[in-house]
N, C-alpha and C. Protein backbone atom coordinates (compact mmCIF):
# COMPACT_ATOMS: atom_id res chain seq x y z
N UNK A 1 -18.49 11.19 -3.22
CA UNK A 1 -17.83 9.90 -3.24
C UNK A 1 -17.31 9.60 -1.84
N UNK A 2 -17.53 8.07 -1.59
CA UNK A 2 -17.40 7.97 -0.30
C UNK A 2 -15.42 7.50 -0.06
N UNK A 3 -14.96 7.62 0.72
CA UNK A 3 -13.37 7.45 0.69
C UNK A 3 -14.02 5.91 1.33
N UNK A 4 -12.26 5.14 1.37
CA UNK A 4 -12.42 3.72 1.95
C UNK A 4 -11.94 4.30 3.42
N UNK A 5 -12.32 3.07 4.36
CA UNK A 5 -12.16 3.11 5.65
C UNK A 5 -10.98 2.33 5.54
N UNK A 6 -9.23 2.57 5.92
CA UNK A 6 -8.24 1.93 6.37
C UNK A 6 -8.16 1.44 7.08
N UNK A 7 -7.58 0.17 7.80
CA UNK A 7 -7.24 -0.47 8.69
C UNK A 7 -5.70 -0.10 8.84
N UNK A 8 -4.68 0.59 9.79
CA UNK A 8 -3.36 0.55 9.64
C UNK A 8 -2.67 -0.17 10.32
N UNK A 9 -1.74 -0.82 9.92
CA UNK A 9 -0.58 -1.85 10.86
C UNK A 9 1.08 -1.89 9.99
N UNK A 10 1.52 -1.37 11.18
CA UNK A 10 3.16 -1.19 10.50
C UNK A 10 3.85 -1.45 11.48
N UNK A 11 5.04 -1.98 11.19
CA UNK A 11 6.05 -2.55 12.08
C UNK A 11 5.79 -3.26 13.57
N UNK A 12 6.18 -2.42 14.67
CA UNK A 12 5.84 -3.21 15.78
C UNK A 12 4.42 -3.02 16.01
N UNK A 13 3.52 -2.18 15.60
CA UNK A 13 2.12 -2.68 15.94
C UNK A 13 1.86 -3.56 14.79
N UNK A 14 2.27 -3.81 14.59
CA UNK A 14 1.30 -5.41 13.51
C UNK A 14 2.29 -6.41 13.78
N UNK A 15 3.43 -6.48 14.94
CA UNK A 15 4.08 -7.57 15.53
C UNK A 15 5.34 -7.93 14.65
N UNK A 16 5.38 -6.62 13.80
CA UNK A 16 6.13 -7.32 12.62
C UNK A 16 5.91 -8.78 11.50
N UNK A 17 4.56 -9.11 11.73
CA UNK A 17 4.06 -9.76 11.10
C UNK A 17 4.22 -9.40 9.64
N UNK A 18 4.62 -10.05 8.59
CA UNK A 18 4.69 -9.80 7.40
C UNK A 18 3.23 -10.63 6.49
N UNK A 19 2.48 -9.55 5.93
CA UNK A 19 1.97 -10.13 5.10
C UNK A 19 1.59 -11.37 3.66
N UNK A 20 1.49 -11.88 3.52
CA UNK A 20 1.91 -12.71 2.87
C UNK A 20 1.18 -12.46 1.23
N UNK A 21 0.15 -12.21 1.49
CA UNK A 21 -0.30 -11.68 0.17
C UNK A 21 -1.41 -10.47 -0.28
N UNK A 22 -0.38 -8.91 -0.73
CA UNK A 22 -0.76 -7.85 -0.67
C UNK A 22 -1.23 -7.58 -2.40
N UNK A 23 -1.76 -6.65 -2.20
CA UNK A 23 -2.18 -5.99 -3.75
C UNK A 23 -0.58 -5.91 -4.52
N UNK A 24 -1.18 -5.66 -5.73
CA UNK A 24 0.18 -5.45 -6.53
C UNK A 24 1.48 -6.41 -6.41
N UNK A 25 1.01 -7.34 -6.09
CA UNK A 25 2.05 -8.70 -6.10
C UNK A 25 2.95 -8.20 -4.89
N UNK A 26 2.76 -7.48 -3.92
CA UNK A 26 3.39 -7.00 -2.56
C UNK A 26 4.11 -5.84 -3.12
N UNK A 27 4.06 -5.03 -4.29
CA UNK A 27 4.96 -3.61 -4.41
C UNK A 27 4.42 -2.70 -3.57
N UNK A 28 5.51 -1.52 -3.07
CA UNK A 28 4.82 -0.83 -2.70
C UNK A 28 4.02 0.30 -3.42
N UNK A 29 2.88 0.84 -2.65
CA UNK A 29 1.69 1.13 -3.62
C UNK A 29 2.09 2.68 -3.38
N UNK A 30 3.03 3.27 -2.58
CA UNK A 30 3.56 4.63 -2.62
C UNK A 30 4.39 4.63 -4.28
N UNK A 31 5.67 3.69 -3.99
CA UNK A 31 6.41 3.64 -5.25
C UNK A 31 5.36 3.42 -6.85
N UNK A 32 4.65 2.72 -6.39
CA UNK A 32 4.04 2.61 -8.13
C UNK A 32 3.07 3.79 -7.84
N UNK A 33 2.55 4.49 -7.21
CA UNK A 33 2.27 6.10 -7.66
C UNK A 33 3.03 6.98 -7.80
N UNK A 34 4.11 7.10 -7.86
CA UNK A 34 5.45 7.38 -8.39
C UNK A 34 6.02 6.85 -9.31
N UNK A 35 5.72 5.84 -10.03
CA UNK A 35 6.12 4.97 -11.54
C UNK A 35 7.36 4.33 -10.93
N UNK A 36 7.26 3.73 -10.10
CA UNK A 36 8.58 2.84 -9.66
C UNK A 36 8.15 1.95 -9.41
N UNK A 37 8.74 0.58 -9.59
CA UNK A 37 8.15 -0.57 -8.73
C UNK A 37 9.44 -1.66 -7.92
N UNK A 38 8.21 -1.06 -6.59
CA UNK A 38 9.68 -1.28 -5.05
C UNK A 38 9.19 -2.97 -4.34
N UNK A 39 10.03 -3.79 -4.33
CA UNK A 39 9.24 -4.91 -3.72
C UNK A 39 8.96 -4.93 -2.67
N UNK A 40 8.50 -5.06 -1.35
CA UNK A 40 8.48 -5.10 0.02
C UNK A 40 8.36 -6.26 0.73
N UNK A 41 8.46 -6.20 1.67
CA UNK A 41 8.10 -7.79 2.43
C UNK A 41 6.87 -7.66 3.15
N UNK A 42 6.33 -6.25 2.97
CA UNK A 42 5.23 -6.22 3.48
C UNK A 42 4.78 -5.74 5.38
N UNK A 43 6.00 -5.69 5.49
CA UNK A 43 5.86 -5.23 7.13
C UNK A 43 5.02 -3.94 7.25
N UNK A 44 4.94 -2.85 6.17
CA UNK A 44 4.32 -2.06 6.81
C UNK A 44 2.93 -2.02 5.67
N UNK A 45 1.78 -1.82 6.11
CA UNK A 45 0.82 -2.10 5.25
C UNK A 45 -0.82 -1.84 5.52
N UNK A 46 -1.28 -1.33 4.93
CA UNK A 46 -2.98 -1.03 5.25
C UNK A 46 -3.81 -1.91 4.73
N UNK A 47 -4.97 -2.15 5.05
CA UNK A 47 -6.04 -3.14 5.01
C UNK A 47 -7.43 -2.35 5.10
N UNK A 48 -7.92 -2.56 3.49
CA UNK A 48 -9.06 -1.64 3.61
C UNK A 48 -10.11 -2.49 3.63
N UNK A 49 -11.38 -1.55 4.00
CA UNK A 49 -12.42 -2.31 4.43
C UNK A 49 -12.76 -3.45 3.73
N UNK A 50 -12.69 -3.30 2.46
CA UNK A 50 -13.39 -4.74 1.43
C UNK A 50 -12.07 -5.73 1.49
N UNK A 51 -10.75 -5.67 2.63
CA UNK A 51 -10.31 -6.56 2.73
C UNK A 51 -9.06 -6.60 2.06
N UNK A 52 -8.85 -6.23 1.23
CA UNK A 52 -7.66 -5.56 0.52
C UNK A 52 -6.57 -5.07 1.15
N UNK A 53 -5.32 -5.90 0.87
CA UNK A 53 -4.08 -5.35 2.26
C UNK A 53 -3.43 -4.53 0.65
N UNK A 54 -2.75 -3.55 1.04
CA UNK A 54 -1.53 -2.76 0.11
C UNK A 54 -0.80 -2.02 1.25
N UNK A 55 0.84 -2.88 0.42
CA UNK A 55 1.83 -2.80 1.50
C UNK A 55 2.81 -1.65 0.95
N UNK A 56 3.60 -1.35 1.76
CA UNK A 56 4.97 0.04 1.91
C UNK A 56 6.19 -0.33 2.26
N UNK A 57 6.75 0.25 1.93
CA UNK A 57 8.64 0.01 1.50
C UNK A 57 8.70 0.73 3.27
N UNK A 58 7.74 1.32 3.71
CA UNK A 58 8.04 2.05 5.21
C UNK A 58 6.84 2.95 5.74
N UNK A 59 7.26 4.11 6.04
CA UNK A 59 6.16 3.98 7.04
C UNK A 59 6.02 5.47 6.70
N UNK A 60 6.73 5.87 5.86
CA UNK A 60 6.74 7.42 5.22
C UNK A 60 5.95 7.39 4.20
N UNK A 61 6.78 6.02 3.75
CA UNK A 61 5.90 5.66 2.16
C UNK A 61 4.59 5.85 2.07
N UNK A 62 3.81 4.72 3.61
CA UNK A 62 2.68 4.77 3.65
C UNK A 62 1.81 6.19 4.07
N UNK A 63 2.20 6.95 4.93
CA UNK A 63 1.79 8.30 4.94
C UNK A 63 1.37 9.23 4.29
N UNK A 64 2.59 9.42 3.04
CA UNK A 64 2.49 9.67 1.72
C UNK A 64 1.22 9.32 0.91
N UNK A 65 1.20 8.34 0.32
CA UNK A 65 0.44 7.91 -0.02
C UNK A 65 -1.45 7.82 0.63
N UNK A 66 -1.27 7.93 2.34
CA UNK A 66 -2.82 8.08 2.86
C UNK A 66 -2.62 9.60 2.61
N UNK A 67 -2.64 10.55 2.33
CA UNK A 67 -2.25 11.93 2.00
C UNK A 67 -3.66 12.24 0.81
N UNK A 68 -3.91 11.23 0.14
CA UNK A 68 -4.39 11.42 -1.42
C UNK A 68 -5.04 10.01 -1.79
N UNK A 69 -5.71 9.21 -1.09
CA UNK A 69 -6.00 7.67 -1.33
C UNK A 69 -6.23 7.28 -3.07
N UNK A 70 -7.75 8.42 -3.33
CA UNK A 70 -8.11 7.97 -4.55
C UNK A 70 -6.94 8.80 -5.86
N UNK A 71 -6.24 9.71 -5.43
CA UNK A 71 -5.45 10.14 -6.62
C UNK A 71 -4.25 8.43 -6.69
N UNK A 72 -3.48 8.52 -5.44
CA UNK A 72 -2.49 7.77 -5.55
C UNK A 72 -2.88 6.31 -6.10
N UNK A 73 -4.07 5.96 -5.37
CA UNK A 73 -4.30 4.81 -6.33
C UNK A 73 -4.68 4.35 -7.56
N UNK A 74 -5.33 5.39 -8.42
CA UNK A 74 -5.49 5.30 -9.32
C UNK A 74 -4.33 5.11 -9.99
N UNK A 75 -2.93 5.74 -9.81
CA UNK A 75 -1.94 5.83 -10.21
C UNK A 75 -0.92 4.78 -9.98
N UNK A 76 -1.33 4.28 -8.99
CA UNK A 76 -0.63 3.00 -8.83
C UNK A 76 -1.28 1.55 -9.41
N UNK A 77 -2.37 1.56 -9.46
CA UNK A 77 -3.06 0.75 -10.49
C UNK A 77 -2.67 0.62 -12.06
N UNK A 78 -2.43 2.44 -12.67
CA UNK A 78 -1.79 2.23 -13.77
C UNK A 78 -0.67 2.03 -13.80
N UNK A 79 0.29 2.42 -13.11
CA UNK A 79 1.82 1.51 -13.16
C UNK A 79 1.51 0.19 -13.16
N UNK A 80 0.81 -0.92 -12.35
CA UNK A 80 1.09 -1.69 -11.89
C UNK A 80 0.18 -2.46 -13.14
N UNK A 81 -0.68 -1.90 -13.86
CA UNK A 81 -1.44 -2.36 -15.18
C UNK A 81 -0.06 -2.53 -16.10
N UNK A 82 0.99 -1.60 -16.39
CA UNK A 82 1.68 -1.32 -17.38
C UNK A 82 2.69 -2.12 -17.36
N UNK A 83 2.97 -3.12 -15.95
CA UNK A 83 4.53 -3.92 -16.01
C UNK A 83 3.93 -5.63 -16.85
């Protein structure tokens, strides 16, 4: 199985630009693989190849989470199925 190719941009390298519209209605996608759901504004956030931004409460969050792509997301998909 092939992994996705990330694009990363967080804080001052992405200008602090805030995203405007991320996966999961902008939660972060660390917290809902953890069964929490964290809102963000989106400052810190990856962009995968098919275009898809999913954003982070920070920049640990996001780390975390690139750690394990296809476990964490699967898991954050089902939180984010379940609200």
């Amino acid at each position: 199985m092939r992994l996705a190719t990330w694009i990363v941009g967080a804080g001052l390298l992405a200008l602090s630009v805030s995203v405007s519209a991320g996966e999961f209605n902008n939660e972060c996608s660390w917290g809902l693989a953890n069964d929490k759901h964290v809102k963000t504004d989106c400052k810190v956030y990856a962009v995968r190849e098919d275009g898809k931004t999913y954003c982070f409460s920070n920049d640990k969050a996001m780390e975390a989470f690139m750690k394990d792509v296809p476990v964490n997301m699967k898991k954050a998909k089902e939180v984010f199925g379940r609200a």
